[in-house]
PDB file of N, CA and C in Angstrom:
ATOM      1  N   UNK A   1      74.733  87.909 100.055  1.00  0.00           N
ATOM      2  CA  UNK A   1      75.728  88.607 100.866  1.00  0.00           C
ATOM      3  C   UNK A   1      74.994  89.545 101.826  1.00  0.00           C
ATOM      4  N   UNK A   2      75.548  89.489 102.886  1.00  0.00           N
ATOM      5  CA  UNK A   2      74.768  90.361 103.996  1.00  0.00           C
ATOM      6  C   UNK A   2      75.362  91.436 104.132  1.00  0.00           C
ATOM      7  N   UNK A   3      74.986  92.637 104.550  1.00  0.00           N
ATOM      8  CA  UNK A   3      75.176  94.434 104.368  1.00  0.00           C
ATOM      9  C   UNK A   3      75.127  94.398 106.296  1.00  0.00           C
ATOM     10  N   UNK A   4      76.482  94.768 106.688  1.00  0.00           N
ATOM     11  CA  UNK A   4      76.486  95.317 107.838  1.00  0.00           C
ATOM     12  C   UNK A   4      76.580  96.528 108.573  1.00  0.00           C
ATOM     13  N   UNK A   5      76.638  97.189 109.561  1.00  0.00           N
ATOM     14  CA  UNK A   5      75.987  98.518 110.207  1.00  0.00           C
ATOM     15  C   UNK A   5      76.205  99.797 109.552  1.00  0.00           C
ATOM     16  N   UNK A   6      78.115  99.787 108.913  1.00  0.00           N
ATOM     17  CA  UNK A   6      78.560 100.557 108.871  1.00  0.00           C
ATOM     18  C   UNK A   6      77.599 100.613 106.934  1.00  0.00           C
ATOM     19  N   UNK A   7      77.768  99.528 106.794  1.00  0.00           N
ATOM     20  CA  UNK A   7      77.228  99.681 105.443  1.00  0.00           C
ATOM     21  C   UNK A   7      75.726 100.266 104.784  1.00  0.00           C
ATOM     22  N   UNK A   8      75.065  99.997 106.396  1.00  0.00           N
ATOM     23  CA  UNK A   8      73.520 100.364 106.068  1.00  0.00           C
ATOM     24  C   UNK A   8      74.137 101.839 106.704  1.00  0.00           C
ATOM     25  N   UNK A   9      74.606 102.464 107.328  1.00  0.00           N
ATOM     26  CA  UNK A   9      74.931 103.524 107.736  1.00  0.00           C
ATOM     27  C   UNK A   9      75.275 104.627 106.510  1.00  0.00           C
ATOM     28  N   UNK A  10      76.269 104.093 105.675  1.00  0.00           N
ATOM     29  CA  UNK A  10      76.685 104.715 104.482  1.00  0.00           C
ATOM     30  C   UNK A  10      75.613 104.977 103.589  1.00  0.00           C
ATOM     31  N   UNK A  11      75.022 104.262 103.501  1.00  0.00           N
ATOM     32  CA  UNK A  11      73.416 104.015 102.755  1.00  0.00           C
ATOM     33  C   UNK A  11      72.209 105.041 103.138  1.00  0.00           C
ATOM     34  N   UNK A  12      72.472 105.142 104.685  1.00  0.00           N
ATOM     35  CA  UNK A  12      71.673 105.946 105.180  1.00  0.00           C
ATOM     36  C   UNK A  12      71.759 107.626 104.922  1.00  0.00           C
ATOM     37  N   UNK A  13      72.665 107.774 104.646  1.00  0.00           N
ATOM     38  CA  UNK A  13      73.466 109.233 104.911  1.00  0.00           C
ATOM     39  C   UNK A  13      73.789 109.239 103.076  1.00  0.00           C
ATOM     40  N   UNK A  14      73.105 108.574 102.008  1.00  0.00           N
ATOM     41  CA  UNK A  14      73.272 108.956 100.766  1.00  0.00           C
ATOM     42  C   UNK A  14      74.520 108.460 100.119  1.00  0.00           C
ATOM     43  N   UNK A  15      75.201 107.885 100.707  1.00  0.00           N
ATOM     44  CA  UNK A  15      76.607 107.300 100.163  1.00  0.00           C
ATOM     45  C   UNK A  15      76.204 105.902  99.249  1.00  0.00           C
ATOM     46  N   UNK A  16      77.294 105.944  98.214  1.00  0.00           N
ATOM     47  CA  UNK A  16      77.423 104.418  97.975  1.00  0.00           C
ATOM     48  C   UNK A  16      77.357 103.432  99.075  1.00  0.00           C
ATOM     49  N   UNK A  17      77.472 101.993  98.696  1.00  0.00           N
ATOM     50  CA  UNK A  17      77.513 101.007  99.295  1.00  0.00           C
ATOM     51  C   UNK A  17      78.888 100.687  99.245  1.00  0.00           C
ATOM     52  N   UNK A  18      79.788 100.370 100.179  1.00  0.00           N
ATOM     53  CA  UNK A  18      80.944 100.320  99.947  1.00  0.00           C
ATOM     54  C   UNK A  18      81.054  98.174  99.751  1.00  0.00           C
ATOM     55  N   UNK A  19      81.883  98.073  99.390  1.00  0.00           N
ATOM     56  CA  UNK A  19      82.193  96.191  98.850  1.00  0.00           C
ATOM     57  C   UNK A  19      82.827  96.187 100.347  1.00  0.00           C
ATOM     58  N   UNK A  20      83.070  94.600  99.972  1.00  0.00           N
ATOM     59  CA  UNK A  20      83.799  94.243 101.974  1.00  0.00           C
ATOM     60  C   UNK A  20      84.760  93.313 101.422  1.00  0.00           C
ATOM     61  N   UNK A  21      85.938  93.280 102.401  1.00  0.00           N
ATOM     62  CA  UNK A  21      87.016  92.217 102.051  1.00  0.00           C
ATOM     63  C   UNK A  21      87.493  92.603 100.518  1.00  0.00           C
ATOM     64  N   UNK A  22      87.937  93.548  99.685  1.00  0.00           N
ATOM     65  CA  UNK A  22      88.177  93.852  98.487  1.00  0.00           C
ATOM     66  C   UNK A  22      89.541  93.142  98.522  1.00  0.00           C
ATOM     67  N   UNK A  23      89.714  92.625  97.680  1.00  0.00           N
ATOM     68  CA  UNK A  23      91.240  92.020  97.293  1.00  0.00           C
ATOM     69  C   UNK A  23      91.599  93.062  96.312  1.00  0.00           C
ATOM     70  N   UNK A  24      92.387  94.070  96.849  1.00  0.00           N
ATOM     71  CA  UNK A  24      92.618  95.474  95.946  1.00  0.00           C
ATOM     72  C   UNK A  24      94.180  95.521  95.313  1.00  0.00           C
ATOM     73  N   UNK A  25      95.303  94.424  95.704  1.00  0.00           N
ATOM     74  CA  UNK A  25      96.177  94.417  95.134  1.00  0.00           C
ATOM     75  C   UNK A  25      97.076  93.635  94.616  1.00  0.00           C
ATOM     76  N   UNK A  26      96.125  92.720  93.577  1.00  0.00           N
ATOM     77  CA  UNK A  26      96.794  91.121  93.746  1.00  0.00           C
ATOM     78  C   UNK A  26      97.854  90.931  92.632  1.00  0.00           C
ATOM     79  N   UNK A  27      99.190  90.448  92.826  1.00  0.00           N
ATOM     80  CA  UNK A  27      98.807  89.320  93.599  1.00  0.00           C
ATOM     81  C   UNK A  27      98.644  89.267  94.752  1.00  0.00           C
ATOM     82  N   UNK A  28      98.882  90.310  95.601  1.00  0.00           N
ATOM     83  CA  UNK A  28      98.717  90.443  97.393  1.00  0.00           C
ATOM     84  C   UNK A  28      97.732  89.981  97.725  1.00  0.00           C
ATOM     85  N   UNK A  29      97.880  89.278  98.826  1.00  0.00           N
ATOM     86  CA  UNK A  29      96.291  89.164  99.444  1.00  0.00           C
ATOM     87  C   UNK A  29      95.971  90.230  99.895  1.00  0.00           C
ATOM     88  N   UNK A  30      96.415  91.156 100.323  1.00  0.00           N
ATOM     89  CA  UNK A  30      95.691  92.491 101.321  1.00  0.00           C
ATOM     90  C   UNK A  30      94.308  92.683 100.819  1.00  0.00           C
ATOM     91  N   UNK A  31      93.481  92.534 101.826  1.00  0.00           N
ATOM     92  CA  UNK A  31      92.230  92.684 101.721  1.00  0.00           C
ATOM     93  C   UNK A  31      91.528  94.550 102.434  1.00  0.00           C
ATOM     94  N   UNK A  32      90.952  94.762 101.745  1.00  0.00           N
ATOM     95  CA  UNK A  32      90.413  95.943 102.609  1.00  0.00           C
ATOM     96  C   UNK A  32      88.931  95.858 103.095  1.00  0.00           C
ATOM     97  N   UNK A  33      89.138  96.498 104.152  1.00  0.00           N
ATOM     98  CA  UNK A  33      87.424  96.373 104.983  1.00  0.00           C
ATOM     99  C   UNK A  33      86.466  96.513 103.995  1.00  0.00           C
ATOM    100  N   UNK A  34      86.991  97.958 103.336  1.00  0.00           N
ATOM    101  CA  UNK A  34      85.343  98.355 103.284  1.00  0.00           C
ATOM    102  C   UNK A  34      86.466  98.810 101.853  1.00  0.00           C
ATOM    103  N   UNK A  35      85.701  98.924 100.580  1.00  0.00           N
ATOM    104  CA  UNK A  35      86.164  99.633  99.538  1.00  0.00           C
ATOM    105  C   UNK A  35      85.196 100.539  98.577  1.00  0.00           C
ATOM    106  N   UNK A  36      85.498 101.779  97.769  1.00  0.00           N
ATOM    107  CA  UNK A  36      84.663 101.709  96.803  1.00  0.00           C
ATOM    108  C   UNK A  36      85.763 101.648  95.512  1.00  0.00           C
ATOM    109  N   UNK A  37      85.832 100.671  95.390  1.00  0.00           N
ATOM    110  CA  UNK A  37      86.813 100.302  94.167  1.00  0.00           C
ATOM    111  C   UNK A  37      86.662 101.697  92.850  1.00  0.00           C
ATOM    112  N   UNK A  38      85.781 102.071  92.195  1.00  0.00           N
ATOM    113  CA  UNK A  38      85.741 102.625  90.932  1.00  0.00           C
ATOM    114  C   UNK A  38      86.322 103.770  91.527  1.00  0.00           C
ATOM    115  N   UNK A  39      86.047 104.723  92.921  1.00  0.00           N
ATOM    116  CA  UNK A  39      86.313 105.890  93.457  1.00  0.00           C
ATOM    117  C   UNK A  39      87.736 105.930  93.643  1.00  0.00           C
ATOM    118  N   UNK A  40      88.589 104.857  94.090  1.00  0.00           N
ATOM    119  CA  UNK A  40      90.205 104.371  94.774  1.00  0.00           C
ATOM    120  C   UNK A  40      89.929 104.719  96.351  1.00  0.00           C
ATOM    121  N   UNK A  41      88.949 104.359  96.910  1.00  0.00           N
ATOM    122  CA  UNK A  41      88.560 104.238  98.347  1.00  0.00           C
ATOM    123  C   UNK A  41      88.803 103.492  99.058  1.00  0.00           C
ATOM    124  N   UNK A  42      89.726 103.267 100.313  1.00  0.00           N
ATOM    125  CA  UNK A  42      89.536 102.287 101.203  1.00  0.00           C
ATOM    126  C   UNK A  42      89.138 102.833 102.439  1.00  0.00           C
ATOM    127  N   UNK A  43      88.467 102.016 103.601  1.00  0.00           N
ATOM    128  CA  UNK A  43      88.535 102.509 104.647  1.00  0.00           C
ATOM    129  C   UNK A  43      88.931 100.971 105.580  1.00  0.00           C
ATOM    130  N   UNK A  44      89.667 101.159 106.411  1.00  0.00           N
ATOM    131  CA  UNK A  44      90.149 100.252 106.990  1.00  0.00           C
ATOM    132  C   UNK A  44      89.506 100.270 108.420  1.00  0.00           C
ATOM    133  N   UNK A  45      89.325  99.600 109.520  1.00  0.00           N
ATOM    134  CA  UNK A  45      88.421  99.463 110.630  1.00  0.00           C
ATOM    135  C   UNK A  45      89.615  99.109 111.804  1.00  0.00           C
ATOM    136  N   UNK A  46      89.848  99.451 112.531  1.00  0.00           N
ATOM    137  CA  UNK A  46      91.099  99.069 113.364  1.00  0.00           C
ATOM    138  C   UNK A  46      90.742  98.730 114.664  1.00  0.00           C
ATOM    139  N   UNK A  47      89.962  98.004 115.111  1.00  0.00           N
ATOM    140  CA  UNK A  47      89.897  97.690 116.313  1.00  0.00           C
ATOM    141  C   UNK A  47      91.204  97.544 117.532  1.00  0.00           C
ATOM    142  N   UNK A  48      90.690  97.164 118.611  1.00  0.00           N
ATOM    143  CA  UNK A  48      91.560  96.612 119.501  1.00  0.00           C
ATOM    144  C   UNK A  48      92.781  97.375 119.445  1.00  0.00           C
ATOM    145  N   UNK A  49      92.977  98.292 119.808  1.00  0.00           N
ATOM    146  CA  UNK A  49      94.536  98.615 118.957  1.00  0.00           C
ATOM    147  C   UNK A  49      94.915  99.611 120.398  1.00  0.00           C
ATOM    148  N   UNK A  50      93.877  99.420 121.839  1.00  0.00           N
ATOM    149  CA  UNK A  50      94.502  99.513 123.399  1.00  0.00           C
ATOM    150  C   UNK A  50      94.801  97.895 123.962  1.00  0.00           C
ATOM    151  N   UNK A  51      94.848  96.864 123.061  1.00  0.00           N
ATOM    152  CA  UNK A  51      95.267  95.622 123.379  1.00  0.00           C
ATOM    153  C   UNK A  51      96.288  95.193 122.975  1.00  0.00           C
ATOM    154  N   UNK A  52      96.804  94.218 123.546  1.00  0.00           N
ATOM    155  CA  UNK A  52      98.597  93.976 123.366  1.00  0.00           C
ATOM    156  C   UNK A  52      98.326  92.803 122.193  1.00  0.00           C
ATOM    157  N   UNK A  53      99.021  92.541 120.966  1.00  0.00           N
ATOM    158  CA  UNK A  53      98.816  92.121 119.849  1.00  0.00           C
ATOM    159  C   UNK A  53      98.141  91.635 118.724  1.00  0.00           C
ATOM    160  N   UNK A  54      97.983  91.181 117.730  1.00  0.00           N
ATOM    161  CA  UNK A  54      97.339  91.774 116.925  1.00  0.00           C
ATOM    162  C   UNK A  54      98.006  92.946 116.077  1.00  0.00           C
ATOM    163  N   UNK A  55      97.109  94.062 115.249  1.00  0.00           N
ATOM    164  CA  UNK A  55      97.410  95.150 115.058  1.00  0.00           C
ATOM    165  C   UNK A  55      97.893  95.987 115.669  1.00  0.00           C
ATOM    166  N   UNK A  56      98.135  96.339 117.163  1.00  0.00           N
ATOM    167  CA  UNK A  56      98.775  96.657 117.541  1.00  0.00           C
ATOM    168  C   UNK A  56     100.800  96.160 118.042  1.00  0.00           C
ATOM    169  N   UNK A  57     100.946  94.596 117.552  1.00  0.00           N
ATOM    170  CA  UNK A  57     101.724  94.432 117.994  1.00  0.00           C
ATOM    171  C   UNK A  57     103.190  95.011 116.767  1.00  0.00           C
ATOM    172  N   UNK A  58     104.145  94.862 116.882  1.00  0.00           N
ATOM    173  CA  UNK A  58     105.246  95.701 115.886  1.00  0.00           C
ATOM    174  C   UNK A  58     105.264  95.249 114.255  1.00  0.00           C
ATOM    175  N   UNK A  59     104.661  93.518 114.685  1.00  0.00           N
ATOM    176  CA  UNK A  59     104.575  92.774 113.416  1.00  0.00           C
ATOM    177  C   UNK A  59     103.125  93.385 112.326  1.00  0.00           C
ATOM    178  N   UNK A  60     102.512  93.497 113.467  1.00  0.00           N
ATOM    179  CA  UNK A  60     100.652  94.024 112.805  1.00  0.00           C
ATOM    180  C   UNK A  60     101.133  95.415 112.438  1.00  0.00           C
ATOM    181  N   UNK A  61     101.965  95.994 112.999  1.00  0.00           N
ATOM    182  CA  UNK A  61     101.765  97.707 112.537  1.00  0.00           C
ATOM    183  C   UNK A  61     102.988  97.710 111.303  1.00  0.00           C
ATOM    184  N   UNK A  62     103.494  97.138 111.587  1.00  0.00           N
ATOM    185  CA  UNK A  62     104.718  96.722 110.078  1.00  0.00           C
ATOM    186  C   UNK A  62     103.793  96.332 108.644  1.00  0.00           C
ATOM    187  N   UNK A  63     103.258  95.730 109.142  1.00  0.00           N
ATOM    188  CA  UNK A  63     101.828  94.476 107.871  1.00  0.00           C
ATOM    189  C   UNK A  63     100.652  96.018 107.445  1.00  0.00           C
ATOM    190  N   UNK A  64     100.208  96.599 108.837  1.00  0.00           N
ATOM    191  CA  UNK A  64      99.529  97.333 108.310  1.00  0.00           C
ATOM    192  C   UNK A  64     100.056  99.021 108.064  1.00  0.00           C
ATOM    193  N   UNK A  65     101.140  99.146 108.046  1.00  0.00           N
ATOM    194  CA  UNK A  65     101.761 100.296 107.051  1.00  0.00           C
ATOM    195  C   UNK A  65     102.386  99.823 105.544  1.00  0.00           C
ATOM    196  N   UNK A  66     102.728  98.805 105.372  1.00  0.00           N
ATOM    197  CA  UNK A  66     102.730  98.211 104.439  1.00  0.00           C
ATOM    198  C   UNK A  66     101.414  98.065 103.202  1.00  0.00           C
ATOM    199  N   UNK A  67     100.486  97.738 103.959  1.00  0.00           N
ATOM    200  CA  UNK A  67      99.148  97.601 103.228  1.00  0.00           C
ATOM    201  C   UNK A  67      98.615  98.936 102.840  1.00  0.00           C
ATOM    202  N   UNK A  68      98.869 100.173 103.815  1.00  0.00           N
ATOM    203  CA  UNK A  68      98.681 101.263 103.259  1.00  0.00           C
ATOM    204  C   UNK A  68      99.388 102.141 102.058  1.00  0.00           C
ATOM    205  N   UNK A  69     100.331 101.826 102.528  1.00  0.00           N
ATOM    206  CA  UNK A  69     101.905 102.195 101.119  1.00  0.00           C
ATOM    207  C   UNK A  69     101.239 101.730 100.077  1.00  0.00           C
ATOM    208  N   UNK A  70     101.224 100.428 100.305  1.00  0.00           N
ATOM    209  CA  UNK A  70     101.206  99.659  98.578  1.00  0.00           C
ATOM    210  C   UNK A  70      99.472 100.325  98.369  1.00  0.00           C
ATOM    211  N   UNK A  71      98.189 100.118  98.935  1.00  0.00           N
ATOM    212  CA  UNK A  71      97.357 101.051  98.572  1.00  0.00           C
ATOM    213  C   UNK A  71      97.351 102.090  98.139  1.00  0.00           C
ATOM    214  N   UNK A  72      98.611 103.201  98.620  1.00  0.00           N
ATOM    215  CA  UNK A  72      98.548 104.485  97.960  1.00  0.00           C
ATOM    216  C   UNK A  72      99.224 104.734  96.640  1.00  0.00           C
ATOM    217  N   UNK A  73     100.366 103.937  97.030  1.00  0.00           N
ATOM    218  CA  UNK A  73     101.212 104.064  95.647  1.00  0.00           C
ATOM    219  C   UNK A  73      99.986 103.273  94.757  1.00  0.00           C
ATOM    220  N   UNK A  74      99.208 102.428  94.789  1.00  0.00           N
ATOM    221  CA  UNK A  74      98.414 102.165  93.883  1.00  0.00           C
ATOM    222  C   UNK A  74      97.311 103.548  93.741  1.00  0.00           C
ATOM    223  N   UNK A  75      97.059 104.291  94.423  1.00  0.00           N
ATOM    224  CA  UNK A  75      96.365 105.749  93.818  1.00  0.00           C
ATOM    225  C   UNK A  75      95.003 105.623  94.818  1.00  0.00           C
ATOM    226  N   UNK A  76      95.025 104.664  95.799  1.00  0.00           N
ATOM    227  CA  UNK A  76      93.931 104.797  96.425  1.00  0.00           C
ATOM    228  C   UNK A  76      93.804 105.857  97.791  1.00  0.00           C
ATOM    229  N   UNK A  77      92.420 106.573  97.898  1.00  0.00           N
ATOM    230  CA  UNK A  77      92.362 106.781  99.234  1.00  0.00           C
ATOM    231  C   UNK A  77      92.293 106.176 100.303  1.00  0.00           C
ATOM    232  N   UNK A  78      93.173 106.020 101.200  1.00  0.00           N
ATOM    233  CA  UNK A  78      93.587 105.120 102.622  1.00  0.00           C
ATOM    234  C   UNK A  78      92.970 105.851 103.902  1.00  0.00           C
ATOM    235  N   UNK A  79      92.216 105.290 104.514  1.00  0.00           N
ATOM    236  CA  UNK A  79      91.419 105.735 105.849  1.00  0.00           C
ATOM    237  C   UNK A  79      90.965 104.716 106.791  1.00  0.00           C
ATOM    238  N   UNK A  80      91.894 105.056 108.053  1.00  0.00           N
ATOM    239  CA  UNK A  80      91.854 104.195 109.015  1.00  0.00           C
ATOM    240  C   UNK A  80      90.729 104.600 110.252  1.00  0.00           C
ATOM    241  N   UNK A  81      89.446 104.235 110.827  1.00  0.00           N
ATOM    242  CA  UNK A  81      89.023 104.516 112.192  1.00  0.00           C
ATOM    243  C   UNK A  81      88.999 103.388 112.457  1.00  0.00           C
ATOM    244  N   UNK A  82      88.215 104.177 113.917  1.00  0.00           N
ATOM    245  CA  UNK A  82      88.148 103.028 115.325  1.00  0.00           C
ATOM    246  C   UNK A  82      86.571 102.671 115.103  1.00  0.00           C
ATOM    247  N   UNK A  83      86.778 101.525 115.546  1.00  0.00           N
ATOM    248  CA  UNK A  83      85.173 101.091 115.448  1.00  0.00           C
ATOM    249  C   UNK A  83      84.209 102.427 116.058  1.00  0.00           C
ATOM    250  N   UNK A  84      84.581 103.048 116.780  1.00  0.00           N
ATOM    251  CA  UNK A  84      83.539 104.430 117.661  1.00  0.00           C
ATOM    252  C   UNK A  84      83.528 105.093 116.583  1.00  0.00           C
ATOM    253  N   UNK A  85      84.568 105.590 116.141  1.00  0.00           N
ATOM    254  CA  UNK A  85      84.746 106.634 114.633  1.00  0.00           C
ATOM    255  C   UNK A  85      83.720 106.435 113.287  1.00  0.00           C
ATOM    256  N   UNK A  86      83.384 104.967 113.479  1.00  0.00           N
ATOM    257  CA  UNK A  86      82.461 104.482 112.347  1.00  0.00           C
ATOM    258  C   UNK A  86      81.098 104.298 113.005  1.00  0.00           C
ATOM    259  N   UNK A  87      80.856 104.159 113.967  1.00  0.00           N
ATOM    260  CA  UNK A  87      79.540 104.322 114.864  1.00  0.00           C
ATOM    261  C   UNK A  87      79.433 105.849 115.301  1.00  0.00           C
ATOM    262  N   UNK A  88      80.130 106.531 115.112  1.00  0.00           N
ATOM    263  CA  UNK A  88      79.802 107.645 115.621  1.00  0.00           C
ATOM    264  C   UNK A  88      79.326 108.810 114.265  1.00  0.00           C
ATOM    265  N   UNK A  89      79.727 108.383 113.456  1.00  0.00           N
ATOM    266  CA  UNK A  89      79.548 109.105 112.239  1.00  0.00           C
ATOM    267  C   UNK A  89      80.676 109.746 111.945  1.00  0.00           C
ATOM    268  N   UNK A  90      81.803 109.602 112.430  1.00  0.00           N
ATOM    269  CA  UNK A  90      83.192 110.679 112.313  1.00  0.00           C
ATOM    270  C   UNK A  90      83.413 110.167 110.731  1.00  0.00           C
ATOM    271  N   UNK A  91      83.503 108.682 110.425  1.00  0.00           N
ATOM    272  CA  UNK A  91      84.225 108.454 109.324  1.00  0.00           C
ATOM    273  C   UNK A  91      82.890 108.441 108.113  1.00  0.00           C
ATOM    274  N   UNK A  92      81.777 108.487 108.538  1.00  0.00           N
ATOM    275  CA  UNK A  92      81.194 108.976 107.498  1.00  0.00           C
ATOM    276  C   UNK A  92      80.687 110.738 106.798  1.00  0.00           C
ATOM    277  N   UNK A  93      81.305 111.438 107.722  1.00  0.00           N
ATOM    278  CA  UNK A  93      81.339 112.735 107.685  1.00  0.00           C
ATOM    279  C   UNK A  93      83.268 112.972 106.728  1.00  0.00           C
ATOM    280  N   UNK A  94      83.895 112.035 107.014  1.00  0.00           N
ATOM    281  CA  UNK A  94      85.405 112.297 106.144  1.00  0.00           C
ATOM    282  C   UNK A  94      84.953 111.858 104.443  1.00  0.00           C
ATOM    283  N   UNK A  95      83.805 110.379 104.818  1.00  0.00           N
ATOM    284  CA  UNK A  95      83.631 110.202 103.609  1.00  0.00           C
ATOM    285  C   UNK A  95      82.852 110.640 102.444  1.00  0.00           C
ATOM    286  N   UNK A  96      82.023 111.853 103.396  1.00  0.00           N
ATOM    287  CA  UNK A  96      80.993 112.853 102.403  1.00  0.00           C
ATOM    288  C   UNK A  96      81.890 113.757 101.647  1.00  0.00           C
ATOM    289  N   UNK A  97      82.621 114.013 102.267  1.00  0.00           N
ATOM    290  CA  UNK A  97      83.933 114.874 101.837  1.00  0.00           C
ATOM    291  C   UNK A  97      84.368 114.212 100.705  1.00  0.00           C
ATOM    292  N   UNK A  98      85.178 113.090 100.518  1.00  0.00           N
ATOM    293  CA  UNK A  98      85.783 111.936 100.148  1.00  0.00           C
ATOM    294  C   UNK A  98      84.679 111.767  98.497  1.00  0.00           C
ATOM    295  N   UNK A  99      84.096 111.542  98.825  1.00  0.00           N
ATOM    296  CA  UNK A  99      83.017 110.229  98.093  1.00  0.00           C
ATOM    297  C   UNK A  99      81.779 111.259  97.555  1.00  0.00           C
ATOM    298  N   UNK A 100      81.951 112.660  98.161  1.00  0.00           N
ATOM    299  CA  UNK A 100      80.367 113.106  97.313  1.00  0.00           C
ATOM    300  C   UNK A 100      79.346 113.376  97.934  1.00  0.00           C
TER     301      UNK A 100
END
């Protein structure tokens, strides 16, 4: 399995390694980006979302408030950035907080 930016990033800065694609509520498929399962961590990656559908369209933002609900009511922490937010270090500065 290959470890990508945000992941060597987390790594870099002393964090766990977060899992990818977590199937965190099955039977749901909802998958989460980035997880640390034992912690109740998600962080979700939201691209594109100044483009017309997709996650931004009424159906994607319906699907993805949904996926957050059922994440929380399951007891997890839910955290959404923008790809810049995760290159920039914003969301790994929420997750030092977060995570330790």
């Amino acid at each position: 399995m290959s470890v990508d930016a945000f992941q060597l990033l987390c790594l870099a800065h002393g964090l766990p390694e977060p899992d990818t694609e977590v199937v965190f509520a099955p039977p749901r498929k909802y998958r989460a980006d980035y997880c640390w399962l034992a912690q109740k961590v998600i962080v979700e990656q939201n691209g594109q979302i100044w483009k017309k559908g997709g996650h931004s369209s009424g159906r994607g933002l319906l699907r993805d408030y949904a996926k957050s609900n059922l994440a929380q009511t399951l007891g997890f922490k839910y955290f959404v950035f923008t790809p810049q937010q995760m290159r920039s270090g914003e969301a790994i500065e929420t997750l030092k907080d977060v995570l330790g």
